[in-house]
N, C-alpha and C. Protein backbone atom coordinates (compact mmCIF):
# COMPACT_ATOMS: atom_id res chain seq x y z
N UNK A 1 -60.36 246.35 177.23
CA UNK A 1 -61.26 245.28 177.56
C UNK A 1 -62.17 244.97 176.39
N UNK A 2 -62.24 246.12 175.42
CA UNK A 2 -63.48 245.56 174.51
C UNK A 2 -62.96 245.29 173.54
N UNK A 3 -61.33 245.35 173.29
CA UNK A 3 -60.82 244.72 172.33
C UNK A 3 -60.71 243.40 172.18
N UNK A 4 -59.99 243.19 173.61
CA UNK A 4 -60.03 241.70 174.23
C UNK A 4 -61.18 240.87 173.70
N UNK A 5 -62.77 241.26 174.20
CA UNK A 5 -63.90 240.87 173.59
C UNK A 5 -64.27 240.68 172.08
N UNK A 6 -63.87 241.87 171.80
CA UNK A 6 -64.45 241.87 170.68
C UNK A 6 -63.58 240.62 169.16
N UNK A 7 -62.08 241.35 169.16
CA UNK A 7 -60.98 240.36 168.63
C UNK A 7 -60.61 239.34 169.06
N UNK A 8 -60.66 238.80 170.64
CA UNK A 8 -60.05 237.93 170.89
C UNK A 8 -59.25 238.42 172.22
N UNK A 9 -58.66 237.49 173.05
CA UNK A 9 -57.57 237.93 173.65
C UNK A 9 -56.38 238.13 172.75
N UNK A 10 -55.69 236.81 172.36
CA UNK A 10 -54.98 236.76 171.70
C UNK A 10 -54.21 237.95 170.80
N UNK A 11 -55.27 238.00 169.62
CA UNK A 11 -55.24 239.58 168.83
C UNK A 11 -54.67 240.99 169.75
N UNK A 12 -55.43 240.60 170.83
CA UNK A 12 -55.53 241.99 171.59
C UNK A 12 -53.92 242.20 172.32
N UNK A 13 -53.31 240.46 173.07
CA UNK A 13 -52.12 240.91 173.42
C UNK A 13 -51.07 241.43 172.31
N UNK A 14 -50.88 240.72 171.64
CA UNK A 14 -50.23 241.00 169.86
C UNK A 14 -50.50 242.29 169.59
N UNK A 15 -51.39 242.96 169.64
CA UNK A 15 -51.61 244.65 169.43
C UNK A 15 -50.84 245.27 170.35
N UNK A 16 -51.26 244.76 171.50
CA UNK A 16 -50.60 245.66 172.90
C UNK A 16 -48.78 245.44 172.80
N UNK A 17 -48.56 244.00 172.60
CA UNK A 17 -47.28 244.00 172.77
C UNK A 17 -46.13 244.91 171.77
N UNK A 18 -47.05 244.97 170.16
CA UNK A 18 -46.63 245.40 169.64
C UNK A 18 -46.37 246.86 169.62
N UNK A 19 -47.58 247.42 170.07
CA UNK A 19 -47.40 248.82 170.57
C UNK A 19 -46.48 249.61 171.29
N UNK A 20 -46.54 248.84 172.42
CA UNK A 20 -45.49 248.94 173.77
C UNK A 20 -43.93 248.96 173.08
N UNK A 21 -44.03 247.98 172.30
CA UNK A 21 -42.26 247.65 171.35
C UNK A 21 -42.12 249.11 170.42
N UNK A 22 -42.82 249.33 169.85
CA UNK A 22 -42.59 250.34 168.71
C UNK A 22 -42.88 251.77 169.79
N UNK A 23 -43.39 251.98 170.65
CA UNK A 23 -42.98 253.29 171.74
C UNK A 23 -41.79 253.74 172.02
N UNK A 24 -41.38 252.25 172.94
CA UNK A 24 -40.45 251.89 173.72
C UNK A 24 -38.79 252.07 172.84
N UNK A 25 -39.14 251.54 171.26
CA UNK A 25 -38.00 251.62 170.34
C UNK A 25 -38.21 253.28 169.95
N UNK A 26 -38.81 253.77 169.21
CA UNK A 26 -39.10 255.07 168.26
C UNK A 26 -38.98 256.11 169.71
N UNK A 27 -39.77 256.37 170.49
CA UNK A 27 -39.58 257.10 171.54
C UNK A 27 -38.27 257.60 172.59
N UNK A 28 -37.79 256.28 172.60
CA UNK A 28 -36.51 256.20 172.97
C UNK A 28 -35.30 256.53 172.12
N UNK A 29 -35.52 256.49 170.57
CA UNK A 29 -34.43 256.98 169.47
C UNK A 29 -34.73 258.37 169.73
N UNK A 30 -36.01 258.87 169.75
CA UNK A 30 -36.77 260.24 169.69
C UNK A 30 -36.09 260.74 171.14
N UNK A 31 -35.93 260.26 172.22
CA UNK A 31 -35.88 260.94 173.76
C UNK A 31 -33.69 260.81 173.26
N UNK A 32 -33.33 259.97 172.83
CA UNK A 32 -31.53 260.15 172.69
C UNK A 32 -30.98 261.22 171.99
N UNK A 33 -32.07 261.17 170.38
CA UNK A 33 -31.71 262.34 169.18
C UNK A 33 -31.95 263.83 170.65
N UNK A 34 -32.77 264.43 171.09
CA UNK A 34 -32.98 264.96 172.37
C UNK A 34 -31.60 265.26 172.90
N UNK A 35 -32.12 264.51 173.87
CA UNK A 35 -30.70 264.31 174.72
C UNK A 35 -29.11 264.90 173.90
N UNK A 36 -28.60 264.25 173.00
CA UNK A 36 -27.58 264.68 171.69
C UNK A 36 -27.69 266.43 171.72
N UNK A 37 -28.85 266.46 171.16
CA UNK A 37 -29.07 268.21 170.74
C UNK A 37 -28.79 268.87 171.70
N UNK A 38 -29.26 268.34 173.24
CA UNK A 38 -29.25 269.61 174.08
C UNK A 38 -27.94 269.43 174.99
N UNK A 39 -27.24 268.54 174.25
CA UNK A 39 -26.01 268.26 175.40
C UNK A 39 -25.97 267.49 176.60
N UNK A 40 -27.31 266.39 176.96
CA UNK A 40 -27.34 266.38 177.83
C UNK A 40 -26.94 264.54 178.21
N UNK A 41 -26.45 263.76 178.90
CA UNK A 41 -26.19 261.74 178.89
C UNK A 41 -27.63 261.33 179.39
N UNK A 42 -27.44 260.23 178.02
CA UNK A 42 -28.73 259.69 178.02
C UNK A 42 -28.51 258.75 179.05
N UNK A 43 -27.46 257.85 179.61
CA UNK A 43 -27.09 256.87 180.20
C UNK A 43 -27.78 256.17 180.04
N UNK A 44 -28.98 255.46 180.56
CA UNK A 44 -29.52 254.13 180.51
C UNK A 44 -30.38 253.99 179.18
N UNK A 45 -30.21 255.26 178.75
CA UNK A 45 -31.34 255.21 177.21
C UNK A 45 -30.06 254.41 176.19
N UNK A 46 -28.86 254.50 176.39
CA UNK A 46 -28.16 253.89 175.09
C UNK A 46 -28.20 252.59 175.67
N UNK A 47 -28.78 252.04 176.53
CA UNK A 47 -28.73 250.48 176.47
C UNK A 47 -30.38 249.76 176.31
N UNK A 48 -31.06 250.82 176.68
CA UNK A 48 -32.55 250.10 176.51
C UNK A 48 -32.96 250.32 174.93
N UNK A 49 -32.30 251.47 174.23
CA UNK A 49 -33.29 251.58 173.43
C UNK A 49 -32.54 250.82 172.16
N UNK A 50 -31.59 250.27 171.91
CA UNK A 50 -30.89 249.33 170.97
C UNK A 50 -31.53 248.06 171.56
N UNK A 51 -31.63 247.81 172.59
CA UNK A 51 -33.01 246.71 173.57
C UNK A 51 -34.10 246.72 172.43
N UNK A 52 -34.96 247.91 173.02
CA UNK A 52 -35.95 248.10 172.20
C UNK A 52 -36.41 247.52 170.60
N UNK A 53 -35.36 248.12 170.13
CA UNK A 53 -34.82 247.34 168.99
C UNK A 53 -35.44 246.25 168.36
N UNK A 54 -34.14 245.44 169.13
CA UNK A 54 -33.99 244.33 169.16
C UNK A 54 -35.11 243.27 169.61
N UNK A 55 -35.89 243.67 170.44
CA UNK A 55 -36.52 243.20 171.03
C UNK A 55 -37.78 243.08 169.80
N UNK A 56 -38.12 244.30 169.30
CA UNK A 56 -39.37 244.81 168.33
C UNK A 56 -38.80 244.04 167.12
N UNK A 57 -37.54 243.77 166.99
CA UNK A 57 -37.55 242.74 165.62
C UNK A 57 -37.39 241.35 165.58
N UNK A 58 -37.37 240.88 166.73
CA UNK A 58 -37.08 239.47 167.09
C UNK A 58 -39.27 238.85 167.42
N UNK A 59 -39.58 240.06 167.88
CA UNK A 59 -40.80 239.77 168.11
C UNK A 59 -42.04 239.82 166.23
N UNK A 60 -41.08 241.04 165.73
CA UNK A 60 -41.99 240.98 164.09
C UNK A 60 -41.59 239.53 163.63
N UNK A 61 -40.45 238.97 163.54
CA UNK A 61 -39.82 238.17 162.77
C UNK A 61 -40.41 236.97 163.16
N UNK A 62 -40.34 236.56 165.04
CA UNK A 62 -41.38 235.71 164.87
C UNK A 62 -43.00 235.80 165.16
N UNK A 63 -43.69 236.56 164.96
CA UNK A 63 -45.02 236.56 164.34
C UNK A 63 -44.64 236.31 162.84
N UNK A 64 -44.20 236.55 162.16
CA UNK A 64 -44.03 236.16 160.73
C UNK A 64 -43.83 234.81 160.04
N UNK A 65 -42.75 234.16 161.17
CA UNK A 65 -42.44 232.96 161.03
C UNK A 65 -43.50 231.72 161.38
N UNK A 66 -44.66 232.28 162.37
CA UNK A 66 -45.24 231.52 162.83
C UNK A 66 -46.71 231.07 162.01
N UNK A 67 -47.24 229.77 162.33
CA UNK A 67 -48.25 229.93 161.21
C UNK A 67 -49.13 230.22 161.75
């Protein structure tokens, strides 16, 4: 809330969203490498976290693109 205030909303969703993306991607490579070592199916992790991804670079690329 006092980010919101203080930066802006705006700023503040752009932080959050970005956050959430780079968890959601790195965490999820981090929870599969896991999974691999101990032998165990990631099942729904090999489709969210190439998601993740994808998602975290389509979102850098356009903040970048945008003016």
């Amino acid at each position: 809330m006092l980010l919101g205030l203080r930066h802006g909303w705006g700023v503040t969703l752009a932080f959050l969203t970005g956050l959430a993306l780079w968890v959601a991607a790195l965490g999820g490579t981090l929870l599969l490498a896991l999974n691999l070592s101990l032998g165990v199916r990631g099942r729904w992790l090999w489709l969210s976290v190439p998601v993740a991804w994808i998602a975290l670079w389509a979102w850098r690329r356009r903040r970048r693109l945008s003016p």
